[in-house]
C-alpha atoms as a PDB file:
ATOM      1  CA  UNK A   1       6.958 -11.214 -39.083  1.00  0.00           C
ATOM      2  CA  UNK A   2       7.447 -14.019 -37.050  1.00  0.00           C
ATOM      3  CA  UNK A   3       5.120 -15.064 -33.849  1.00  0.00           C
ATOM      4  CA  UNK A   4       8.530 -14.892 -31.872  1.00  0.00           C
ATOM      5  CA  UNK A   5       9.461 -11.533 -32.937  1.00  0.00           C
ATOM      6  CA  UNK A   6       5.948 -10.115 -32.394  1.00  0.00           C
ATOM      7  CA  UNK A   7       5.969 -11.410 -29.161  1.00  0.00           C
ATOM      8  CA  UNK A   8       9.638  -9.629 -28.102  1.00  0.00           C
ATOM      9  CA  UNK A   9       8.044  -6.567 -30.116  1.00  0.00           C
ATOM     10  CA  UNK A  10       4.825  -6.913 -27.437  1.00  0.00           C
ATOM     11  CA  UNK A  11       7.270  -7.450 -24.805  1.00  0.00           C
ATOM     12  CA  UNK A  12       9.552  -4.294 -25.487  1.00  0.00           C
ATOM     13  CA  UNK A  13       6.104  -2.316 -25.892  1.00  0.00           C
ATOM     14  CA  UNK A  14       4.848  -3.427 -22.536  1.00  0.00           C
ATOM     15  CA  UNK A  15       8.302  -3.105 -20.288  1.00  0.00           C
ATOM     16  CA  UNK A  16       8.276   0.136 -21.865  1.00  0.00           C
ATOM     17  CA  UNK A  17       4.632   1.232 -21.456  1.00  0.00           C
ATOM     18  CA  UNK A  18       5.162  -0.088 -17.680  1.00  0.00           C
ATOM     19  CA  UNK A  19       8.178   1.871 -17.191  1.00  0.00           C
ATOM     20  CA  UNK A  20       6.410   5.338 -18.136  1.00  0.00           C
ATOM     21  CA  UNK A  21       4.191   4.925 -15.154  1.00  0.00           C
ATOM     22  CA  UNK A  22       7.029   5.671 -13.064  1.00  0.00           C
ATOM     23  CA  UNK A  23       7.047   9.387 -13.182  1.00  0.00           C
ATOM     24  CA  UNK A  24       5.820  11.851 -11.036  1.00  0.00           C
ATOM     25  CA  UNK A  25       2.172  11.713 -10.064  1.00  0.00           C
ATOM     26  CA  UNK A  26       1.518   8.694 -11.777  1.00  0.00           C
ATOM     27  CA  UNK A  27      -1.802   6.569 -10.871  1.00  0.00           C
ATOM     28  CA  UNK A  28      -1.046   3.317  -9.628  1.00  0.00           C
ATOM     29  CA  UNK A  29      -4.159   1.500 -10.679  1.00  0.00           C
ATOM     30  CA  UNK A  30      -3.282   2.883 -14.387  1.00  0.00           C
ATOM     31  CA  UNK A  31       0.267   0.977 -13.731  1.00  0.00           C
ATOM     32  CA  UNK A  32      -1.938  -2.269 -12.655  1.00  0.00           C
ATOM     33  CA  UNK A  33      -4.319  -2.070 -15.203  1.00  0.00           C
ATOM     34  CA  UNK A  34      -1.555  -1.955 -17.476  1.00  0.00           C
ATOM     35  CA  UNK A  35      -0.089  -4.949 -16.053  1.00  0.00           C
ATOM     36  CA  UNK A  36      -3.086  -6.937 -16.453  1.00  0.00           C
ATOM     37  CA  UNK A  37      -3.715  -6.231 -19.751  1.00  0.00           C
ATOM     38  CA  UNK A  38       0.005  -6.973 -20.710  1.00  0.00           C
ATOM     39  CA  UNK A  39       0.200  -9.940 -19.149  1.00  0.00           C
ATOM     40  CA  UNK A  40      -2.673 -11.353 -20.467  1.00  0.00           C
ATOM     41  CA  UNK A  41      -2.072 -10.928 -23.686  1.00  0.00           C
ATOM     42  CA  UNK A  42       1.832 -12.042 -23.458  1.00  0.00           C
ATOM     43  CA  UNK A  43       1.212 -14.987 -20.893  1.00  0.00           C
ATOM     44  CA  UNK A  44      -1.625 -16.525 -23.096  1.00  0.00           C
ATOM     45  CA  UNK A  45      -3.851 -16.035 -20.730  1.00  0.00           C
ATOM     46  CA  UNK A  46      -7.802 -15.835 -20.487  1.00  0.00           C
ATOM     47  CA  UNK A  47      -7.870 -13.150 -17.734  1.00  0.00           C
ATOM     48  CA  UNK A  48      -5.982 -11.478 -15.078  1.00  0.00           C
ATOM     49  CA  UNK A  49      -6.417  -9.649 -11.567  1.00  0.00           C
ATOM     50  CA  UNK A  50      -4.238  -8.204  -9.282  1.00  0.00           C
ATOM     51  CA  UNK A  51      -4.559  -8.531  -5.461  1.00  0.00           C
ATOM     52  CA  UNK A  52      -2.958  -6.114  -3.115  1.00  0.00           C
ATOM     53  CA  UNK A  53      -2.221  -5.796   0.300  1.00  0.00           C
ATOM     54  CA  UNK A  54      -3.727  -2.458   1.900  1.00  0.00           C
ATOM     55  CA  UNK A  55      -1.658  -0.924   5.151  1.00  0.00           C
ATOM     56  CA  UNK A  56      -2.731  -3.329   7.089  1.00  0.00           C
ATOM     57  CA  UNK A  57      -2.176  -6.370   5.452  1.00  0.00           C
ATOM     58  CA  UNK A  58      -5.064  -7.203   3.947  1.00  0.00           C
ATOM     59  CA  UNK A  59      -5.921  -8.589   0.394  1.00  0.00           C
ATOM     60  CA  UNK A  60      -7.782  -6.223  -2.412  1.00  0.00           C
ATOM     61  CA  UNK A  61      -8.976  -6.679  -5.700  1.00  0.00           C
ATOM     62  CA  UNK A  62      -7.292  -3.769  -7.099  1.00  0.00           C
ATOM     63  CA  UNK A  63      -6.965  -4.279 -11.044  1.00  0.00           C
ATOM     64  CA  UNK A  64      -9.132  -7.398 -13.121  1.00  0.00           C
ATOM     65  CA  UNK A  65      -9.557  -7.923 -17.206  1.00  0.00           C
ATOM     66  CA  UNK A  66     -13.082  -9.303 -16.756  1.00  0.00           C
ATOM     67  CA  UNK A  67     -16.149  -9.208 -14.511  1.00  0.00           C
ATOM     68  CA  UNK A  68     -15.429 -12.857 -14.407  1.00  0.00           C
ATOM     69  CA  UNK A  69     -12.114 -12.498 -13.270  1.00  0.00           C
ATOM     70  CA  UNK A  70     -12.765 -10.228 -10.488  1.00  0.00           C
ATOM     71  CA  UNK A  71     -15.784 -12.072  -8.839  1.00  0.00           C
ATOM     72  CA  UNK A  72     -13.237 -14.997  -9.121  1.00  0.00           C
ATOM     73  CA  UNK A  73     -11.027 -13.207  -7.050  1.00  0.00           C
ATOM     74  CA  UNK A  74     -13.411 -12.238  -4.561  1.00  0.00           C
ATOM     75  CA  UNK A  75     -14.285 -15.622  -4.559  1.00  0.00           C
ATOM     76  CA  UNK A  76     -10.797 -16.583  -3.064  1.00  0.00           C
ATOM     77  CA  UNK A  77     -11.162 -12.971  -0.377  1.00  0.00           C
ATOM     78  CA  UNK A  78     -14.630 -14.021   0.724  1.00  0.00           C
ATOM     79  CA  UNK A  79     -13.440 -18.143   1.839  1.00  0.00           C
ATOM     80  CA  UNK A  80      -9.857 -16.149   2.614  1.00  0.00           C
ATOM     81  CA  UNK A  81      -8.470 -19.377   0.510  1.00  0.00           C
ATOM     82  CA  UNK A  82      -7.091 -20.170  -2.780  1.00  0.00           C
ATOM     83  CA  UNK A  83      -4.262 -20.388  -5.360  1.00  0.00           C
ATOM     84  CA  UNK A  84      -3.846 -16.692  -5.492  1.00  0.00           C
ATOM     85  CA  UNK A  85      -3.714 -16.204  -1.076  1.00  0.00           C
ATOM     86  CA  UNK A  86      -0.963 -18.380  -0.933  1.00  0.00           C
ATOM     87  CA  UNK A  87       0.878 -17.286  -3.848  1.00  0.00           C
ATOM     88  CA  UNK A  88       0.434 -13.800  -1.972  1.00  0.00           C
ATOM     89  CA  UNK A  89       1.139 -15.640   1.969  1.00  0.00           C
ATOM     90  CA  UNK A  90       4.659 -17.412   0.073  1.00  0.00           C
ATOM     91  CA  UNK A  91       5.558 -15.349  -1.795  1.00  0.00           C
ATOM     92  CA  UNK A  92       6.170 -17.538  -4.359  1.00  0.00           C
ATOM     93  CA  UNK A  93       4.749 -18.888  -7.726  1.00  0.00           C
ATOM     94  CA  UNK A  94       1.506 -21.148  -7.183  1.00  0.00           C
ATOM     95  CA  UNK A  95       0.596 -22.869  -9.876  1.00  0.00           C
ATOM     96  CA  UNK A  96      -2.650 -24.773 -10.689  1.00  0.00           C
ATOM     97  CA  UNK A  97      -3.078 -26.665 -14.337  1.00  0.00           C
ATOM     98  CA  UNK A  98      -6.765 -27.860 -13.346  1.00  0.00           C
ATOM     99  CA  UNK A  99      -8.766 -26.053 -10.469  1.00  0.00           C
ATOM    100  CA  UNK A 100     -11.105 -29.457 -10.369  1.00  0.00           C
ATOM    101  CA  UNK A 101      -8.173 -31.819  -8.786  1.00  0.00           C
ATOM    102  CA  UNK A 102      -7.388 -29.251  -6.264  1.00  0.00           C
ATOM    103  CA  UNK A 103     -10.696 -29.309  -4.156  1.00  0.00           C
ATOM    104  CA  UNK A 104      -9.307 -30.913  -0.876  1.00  0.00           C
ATOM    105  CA  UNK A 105      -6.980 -28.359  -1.126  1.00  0.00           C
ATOM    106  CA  UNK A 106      -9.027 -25.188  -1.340  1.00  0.00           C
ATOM    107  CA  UNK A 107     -12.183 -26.884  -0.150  1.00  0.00           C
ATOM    108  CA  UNK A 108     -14.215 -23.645   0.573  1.00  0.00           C
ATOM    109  CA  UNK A 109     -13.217 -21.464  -2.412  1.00  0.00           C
ATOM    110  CA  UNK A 110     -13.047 -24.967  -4.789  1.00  0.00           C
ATOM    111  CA  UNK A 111     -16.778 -25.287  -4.505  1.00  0.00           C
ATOM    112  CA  UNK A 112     -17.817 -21.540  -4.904  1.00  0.00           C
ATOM    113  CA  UNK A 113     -15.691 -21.934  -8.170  1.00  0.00           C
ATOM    114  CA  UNK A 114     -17.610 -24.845  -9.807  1.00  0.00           C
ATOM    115  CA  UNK A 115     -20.568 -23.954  -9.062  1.00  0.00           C
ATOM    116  CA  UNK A 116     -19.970 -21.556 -11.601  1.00  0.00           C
ATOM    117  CA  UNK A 117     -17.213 -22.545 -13.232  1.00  0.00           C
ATOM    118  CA  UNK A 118     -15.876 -19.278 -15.122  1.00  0.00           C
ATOM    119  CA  UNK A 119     -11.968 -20.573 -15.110  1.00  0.00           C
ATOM    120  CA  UNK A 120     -10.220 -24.114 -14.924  1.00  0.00           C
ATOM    121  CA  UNK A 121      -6.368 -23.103 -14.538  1.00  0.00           C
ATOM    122  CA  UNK A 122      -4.536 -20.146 -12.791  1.00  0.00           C
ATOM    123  CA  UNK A 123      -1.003 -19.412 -12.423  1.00  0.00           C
ATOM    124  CA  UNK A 124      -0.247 -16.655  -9.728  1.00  0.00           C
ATOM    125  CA  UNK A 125       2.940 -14.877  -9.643  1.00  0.00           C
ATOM    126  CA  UNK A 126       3.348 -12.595  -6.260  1.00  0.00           C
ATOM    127  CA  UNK A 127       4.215  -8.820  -6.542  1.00  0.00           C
ATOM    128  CA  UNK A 128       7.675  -9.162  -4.671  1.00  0.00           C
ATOM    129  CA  UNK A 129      10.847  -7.313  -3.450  1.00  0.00           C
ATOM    130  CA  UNK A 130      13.470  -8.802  -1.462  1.00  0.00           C
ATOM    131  CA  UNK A 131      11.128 -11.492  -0.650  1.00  0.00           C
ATOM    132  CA  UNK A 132       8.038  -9.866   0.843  1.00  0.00           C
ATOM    133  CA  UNK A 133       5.449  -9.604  -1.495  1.00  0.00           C
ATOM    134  CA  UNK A 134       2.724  -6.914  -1.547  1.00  0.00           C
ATOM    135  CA  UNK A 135       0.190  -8.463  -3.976  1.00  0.00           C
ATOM    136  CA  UNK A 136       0.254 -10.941  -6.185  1.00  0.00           C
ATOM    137  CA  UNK A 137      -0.642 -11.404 -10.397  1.00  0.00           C
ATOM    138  CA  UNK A 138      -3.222 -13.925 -11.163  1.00  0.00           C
ATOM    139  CA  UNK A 139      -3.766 -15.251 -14.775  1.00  0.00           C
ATOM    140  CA  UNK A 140      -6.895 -17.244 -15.364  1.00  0.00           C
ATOM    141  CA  UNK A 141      -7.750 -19.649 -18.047  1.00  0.00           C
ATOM    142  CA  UNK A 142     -10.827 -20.900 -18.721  1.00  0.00           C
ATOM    143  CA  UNK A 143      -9.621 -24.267 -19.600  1.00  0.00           C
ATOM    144  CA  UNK A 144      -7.362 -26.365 -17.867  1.00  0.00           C
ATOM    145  CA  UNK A 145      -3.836 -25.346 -18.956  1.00  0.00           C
ATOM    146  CA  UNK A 146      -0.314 -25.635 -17.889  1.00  0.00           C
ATOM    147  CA  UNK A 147       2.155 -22.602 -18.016  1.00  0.00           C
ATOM    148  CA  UNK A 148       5.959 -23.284 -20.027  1.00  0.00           C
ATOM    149  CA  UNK A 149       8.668 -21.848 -17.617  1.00  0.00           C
ATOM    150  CA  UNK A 150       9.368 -19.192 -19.722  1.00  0.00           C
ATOM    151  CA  UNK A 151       6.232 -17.692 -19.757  1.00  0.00           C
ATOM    152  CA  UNK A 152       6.096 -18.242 -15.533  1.00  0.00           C
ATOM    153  CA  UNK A 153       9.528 -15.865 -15.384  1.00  0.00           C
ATOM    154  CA  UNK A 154       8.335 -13.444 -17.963  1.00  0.00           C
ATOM    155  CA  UNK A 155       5.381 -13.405 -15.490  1.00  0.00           C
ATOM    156  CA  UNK A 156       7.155 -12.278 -12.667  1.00  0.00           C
ATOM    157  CA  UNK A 157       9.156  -9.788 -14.568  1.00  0.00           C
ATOM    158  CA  UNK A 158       6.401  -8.318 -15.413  1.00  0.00           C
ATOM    159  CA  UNK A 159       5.420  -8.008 -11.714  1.00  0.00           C
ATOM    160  CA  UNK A 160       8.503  -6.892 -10.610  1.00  0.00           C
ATOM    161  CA  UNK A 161       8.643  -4.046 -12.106  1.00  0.00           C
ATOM    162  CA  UNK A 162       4.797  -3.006 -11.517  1.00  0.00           C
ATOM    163  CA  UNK A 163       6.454  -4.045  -7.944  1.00  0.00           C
ATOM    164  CA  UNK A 164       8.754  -1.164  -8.127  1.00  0.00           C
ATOM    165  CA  UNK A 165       6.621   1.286  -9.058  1.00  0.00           C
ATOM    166  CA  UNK A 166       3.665   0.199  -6.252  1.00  0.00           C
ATOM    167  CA  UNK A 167       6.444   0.846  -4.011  1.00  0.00           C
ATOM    168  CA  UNK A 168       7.755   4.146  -5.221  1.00  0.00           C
ATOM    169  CA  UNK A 169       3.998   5.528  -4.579  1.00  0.00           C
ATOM    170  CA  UNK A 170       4.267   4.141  -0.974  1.00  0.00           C
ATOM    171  CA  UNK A 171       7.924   5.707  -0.530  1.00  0.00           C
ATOM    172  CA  UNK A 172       6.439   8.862  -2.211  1.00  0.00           C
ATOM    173  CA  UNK A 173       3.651   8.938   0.178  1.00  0.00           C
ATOM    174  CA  UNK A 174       5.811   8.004   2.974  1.00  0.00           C
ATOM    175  CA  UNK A 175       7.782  10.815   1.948  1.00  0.00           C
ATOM    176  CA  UNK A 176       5.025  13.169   2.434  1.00  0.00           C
ATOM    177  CA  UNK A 177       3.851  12.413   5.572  1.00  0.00           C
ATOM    178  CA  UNK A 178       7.494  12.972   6.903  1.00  0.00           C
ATOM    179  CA  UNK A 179       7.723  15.991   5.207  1.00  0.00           C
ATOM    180  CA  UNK A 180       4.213  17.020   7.248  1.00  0.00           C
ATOM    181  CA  UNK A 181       5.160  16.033  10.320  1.00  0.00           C
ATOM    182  CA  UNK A 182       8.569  17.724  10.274  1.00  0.00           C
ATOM    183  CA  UNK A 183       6.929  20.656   8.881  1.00  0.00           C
ATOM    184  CA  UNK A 184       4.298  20.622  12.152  1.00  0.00           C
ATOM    185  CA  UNK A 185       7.057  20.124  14.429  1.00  0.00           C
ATOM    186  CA  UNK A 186       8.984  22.977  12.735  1.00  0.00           C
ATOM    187  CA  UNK A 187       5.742  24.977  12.958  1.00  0.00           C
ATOM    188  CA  UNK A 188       5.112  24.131  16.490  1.00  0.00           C
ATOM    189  CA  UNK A 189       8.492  24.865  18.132  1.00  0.00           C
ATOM    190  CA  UNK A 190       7.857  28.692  17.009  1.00  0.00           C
ATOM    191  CA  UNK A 191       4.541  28.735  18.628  1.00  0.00           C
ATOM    192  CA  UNK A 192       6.709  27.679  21.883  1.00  0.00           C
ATOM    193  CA  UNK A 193       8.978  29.806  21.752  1.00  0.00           C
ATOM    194  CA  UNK A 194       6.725  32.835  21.266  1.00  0.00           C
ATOM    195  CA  UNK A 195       4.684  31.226  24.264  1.00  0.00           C
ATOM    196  CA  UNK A 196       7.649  31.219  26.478  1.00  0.00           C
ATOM    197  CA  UNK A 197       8.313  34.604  25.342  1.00  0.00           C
ATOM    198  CA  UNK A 198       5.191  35.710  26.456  1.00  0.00           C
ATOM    199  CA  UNK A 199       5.273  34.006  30.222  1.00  0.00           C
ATOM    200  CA  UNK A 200       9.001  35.426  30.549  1.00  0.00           C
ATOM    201  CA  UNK A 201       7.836  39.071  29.688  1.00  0.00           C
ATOM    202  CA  UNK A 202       5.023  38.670  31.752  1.00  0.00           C
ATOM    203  CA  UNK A 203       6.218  37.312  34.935  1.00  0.00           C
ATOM    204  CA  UNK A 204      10.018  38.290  34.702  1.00  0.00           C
ATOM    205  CA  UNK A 205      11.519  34.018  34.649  1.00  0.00           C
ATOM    206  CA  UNK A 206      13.995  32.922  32.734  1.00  0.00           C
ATOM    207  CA  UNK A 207      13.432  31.305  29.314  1.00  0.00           C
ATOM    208  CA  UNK A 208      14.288  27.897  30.484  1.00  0.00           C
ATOM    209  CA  UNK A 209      11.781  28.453  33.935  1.00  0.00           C
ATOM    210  CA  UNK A 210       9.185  29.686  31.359  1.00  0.00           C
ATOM    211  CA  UNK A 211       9.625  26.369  29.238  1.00  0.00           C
ATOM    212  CA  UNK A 212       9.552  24.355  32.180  1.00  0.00           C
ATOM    213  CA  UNK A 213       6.303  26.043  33.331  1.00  0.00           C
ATOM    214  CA  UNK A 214       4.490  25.255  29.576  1.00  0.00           C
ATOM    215  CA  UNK A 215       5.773  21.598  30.241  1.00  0.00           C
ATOM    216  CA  UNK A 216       4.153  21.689  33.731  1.00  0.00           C
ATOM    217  CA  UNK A 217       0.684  23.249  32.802  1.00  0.00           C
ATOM    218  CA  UNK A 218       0.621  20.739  29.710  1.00  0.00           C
ATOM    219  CA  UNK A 219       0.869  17.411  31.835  1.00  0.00           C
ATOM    220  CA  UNK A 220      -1.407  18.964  34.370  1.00  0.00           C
ATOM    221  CA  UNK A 221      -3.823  19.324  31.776  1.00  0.00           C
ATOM    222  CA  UNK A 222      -3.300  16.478  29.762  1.00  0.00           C
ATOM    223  CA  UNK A 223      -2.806  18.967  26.767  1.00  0.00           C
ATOM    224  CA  UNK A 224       0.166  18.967  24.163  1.00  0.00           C
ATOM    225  CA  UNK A 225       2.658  21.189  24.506  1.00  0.00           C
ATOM    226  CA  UNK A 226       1.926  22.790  21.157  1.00  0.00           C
ATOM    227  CA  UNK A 227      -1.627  23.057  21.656  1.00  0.00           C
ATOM    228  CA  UNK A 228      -1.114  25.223  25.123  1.00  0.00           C
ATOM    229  CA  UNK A 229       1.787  27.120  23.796  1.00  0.00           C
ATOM    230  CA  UNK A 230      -0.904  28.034  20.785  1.00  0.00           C
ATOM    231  CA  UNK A 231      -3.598  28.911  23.470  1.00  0.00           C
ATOM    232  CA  UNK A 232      -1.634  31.045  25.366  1.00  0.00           C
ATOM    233  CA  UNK A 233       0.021  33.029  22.512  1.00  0.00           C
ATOM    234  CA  UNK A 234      -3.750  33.471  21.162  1.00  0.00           C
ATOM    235  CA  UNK A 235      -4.945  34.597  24.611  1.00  0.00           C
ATOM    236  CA  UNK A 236      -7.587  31.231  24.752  1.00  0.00           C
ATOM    237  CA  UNK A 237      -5.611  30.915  28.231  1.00  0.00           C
ATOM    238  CA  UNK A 238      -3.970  33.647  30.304  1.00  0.00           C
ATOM    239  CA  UNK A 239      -0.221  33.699  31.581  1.00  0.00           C
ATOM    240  CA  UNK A 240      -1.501  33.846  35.065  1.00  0.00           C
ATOM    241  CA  UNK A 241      -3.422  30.246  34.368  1.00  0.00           C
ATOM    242  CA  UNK A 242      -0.156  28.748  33.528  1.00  0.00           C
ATOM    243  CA  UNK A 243       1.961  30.303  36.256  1.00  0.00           C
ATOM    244  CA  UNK A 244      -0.522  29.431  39.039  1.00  0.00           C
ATOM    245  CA  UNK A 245      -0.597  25.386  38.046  1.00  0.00           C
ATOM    246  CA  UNK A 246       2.920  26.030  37.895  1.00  0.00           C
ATOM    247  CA  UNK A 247       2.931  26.903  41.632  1.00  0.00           C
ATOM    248  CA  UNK A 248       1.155  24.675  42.227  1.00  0.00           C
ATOM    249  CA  UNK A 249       3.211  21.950  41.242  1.00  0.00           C
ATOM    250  CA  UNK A 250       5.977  23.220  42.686  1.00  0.00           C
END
């Protein structure tokens, strides 16, 4: 067998072992892990990592091949510089043949890095969709190395669909916490209604006047509406509380 047709052989392998992480309760750090360890060993690589952004923005080591790799990475979160940042900032490739020539660039995270120098080359790739990227693919080499064009795309294919999957878990969570919330408003508009149920049997008003009261009582009281609607149904506060701020209001 050829090197080029064990290499499309390792490719199909890996697009495929990639794509079975994209089932139902998958573990995303599996599906990054995976993506390291393909992408080193397709890319040529010495080591990989994977940065990603948490909720609020910020940058996490999430998946690395080596110790090396990861402290080299934390490296670049620690100055809050380096290849891999603005690959991730860009959104876009960032490509460095020789780490040594780029110290005026990355001044902070350029000497951490040869003090001990563990790599001498990355090439970062950012995890992308529509052009906002959520993380970004690092491949280290420990000496200084360029990276063909071929192997760059293959790169980001690779990341886009680890991309996809990263955010079908977000969607899925997403998802969930919709699902919650409508369930709690769903949940809560019963308890109302048996709480205006209970001030309209008990003082003879309306429905709607009953409703209006609950409102009333639940600004006086800086409460939500759910939460005195569930008081008064479980007797925590009387009927007579709520008609006499009510009254008072009035």
């Amino acid at each position: 067998m050829s090197q080029q047709d064990s290499r499309e052989q390792s490719l199909a392998k890996a697009f495929v072992s990639l794509a079975d992480t994209l089932v139902d309760d998958y573990d995303v750090i599996e599906l990054l892990t995976r993506l390291v360890d393909h992408s080193v060993e397709l890319l040529d690589a010495d080591a990989g990592g994977i940065m990603l952004a948490d909720p609020h923005g910020q940058l996490r080591v999430v998946a690395a091949s080596s110790e090396d790799a990861e402290l080299t990475e934390l490296m670049q979160l620690q100055s809050d510089q380096g290849p891999c940042l603005d690959c991730f900032r860009q959104a876009a490739p960032v490509t460095v043949p020789d780490l040594a020539r780029e110290a005026s660039r990355w001044p902070v995270f350029a000497a951490a890095a040869m003090r001990r120098p563990l790599f001498r080359a990355v090439h970062a790739v950012p995890l992308r969709l529509r052009g906002e990227a959520v993380g970004a693919l690092n491949l280290w080499h420990r000496q200084p190395s360029s990276m063909p064009a071929t192997l760059l795309t293959l790169g980001q294919a690779l990341a886009d669909v680890a991309t996809i999957g990263i955010l079908q878990e977000r969607a899925i969570r997403r998802t969930e916490v919709l699902n919650e919330q409508l369930q709690g408003a769903l949940t809560s508009r019963v308890v109302i209604e048996q709480a205006k149920g209970v001030l309209a049997q008990h003082s003879g008003a309306s429905m709607d006047r009953s409703f209006d009261m609950l409102r009333r009582y639940a600004r006086s009281n800086r409460q939500r509406l759910a939460e005195v609607a569930r008081e008064l149904t479980d007797r925590t506060i009387s009927p007579d509380a709520v008609l006499g701020a009510a009254a008072s209001s009035d």
